[in-house]
PDB file of N, CA and C in Angstrom:
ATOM      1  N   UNK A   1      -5.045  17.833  -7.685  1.00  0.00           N
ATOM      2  CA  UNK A   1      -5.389  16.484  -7.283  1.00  0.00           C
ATOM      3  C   UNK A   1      -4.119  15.632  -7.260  1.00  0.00           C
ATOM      4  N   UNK A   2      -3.791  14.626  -6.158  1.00  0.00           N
ATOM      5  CA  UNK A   2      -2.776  13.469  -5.946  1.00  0.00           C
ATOM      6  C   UNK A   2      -3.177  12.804  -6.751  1.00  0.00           C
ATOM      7  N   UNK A   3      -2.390  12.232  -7.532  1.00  0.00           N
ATOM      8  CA  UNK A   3      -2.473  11.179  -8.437  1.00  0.00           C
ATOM      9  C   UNK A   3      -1.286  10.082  -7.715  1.00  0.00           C
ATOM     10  N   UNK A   4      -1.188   8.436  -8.190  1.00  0.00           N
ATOM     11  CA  UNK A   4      -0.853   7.732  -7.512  1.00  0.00           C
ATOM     12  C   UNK A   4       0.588   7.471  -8.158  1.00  0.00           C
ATOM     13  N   UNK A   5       0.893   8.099  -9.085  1.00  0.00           N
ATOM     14  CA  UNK A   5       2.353   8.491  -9.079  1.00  0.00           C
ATOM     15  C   UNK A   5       2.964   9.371  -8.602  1.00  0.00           C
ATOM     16  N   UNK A   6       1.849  10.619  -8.007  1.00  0.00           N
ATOM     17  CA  UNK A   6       2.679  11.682  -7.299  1.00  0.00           C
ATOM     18  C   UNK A   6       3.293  10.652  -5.591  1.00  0.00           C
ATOM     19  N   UNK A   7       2.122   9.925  -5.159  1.00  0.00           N
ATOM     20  CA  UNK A   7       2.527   9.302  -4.172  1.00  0.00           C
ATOM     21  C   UNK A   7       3.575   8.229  -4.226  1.00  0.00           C
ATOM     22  N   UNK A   8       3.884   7.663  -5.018  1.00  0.00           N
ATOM     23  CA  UNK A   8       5.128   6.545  -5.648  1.00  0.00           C
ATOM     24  C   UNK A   8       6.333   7.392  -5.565  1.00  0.00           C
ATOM     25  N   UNK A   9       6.685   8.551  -5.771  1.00  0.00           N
ATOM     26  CA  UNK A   9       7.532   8.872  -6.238  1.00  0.00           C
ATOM     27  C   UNK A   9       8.245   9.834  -4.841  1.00  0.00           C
ATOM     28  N   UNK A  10       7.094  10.251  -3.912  1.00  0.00           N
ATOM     29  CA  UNK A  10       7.192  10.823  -2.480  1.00  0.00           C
ATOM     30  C   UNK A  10       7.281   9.444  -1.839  1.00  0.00           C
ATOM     31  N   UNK A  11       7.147   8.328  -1.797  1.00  0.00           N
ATOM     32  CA  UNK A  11       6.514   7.157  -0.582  1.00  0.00           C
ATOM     33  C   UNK A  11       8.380   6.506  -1.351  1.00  0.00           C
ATOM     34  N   UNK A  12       8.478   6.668  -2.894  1.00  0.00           N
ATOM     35  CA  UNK A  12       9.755   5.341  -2.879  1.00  0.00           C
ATOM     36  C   UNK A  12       9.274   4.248  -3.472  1.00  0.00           C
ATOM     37  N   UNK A  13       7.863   3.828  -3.307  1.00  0.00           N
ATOM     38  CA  UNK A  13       7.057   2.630  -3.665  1.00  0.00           C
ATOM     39  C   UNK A  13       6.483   2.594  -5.163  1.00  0.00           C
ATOM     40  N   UNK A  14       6.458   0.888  -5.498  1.00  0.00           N
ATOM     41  CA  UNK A  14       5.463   0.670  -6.593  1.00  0.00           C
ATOM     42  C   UNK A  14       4.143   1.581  -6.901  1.00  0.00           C
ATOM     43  N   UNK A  15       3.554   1.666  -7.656  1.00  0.00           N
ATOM     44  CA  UNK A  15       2.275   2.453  -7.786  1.00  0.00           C
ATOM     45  C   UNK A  15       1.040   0.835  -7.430  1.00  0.00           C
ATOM     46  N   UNK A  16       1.454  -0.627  -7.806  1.00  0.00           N
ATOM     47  CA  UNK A  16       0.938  -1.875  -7.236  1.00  0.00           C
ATOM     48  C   UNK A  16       0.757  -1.298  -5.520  1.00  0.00           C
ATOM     49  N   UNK A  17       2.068  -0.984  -4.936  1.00  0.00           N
ATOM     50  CA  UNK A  17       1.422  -0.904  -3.389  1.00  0.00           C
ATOM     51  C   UNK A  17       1.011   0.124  -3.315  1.00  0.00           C
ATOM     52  N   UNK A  18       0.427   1.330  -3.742  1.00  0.00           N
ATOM     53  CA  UNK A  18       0.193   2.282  -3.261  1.00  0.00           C
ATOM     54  C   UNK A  18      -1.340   2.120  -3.717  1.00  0.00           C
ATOM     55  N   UNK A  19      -1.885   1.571  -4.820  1.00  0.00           N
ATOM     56  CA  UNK A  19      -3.196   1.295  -5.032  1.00  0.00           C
ATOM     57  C   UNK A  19      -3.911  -0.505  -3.707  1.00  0.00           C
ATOM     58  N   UNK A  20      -2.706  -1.109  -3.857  1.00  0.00           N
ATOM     59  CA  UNK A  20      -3.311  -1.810  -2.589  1.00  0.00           C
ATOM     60  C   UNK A  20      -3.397  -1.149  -1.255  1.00  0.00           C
ATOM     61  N   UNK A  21      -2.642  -0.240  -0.735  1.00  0.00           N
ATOM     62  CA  UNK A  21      -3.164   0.627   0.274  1.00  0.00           C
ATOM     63  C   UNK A  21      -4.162   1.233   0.101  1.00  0.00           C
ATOM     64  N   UNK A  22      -4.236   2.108  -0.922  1.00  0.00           N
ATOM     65  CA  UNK A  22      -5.230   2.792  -0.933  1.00  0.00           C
ATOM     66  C   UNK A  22      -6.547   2.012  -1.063  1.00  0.00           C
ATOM     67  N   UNK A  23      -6.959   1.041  -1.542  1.00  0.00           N
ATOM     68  CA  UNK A  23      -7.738  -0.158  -1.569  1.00  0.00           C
ATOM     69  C   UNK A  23      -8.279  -0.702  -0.383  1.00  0.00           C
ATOM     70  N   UNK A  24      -7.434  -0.794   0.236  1.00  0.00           N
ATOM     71  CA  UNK A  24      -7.471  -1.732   1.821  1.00  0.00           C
ATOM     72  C   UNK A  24      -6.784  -3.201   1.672  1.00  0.00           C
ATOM     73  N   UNK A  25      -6.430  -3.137   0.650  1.00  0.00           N
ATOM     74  CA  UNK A  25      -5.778  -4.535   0.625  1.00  0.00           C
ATOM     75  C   UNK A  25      -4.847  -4.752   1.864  1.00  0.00           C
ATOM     76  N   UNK A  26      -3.664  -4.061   2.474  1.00  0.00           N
ATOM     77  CA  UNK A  26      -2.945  -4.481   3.148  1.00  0.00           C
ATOM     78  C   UNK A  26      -3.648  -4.894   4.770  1.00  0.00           C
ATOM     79  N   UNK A  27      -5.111  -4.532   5.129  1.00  0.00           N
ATOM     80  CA  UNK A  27      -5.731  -4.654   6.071  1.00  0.00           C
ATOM     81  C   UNK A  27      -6.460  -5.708   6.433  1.00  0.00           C
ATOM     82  N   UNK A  28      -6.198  -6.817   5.432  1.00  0.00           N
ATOM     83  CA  UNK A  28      -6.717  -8.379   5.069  1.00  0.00           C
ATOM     84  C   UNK A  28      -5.866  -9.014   5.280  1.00  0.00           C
ATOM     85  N   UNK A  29      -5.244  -9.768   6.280  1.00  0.00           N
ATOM     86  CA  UNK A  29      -3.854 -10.542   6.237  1.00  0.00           C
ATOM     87  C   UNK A  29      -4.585 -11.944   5.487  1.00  0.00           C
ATOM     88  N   UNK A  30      -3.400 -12.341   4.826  1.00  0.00           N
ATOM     89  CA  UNK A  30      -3.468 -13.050   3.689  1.00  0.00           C
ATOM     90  C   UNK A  30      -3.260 -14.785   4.266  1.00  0.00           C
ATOM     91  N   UNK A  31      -2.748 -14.889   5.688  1.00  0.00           N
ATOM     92  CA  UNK A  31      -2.281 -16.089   6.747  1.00  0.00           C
ATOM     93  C   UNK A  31      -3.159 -15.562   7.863  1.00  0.00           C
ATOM     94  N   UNK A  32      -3.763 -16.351   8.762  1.00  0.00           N
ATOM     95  CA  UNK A  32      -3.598 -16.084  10.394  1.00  0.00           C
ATOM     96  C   UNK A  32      -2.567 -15.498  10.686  1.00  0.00           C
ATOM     97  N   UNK A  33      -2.551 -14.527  11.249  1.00  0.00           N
ATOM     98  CA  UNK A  33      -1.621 -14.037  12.160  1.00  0.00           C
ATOM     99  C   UNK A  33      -0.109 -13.437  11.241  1.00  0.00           C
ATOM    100  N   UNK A  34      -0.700 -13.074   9.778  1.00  0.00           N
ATOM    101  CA  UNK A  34       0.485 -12.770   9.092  1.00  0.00           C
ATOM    102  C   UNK A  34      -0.490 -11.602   8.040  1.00  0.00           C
ATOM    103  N   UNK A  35      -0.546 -10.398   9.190  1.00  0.00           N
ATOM    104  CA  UNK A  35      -0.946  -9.096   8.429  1.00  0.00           C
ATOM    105  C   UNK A  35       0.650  -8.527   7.753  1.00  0.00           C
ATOM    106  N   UNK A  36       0.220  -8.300   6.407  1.00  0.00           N
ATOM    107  CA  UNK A  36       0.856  -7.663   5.746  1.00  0.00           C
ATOM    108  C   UNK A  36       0.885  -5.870   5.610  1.00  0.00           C
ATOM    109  N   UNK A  37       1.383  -5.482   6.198  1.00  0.00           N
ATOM    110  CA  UNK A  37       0.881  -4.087   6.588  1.00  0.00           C
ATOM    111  C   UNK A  37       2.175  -2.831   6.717  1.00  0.00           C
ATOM    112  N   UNK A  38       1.736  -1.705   5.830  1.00  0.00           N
ATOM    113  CA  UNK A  38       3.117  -0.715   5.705  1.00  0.00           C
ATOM    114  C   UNK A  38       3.169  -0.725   7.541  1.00  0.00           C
ATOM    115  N   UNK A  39       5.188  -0.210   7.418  1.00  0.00           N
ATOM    116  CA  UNK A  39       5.739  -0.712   8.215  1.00  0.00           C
ATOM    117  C   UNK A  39       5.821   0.927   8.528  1.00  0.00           C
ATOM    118  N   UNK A  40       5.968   2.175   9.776  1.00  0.00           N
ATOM    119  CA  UNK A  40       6.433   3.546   9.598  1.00  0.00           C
ATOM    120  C   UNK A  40       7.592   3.260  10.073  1.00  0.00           C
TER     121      UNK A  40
END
């Protein structure tokens, strides 16, 4: 099983953004017109 430090540590990232992705948080822009959203 992935655990969300195996992904932190492959991605580079906080384990904070990797549970707001995984969440859906980044799919809620937080402004009109100012989605916050991983970048590839």
């Amino acid at each position: 099983m992935v655990t969300i430090r195996d992904v932190t540590k492959h991605a580079g990232v906080s384990p904070a953004t990797v549970s707001r992705v995984v969440n859906g948080w980044w799919a809620t822009p937080t402004k009109p017109g100012n989605a916050s959203r991983p970048q590839s």
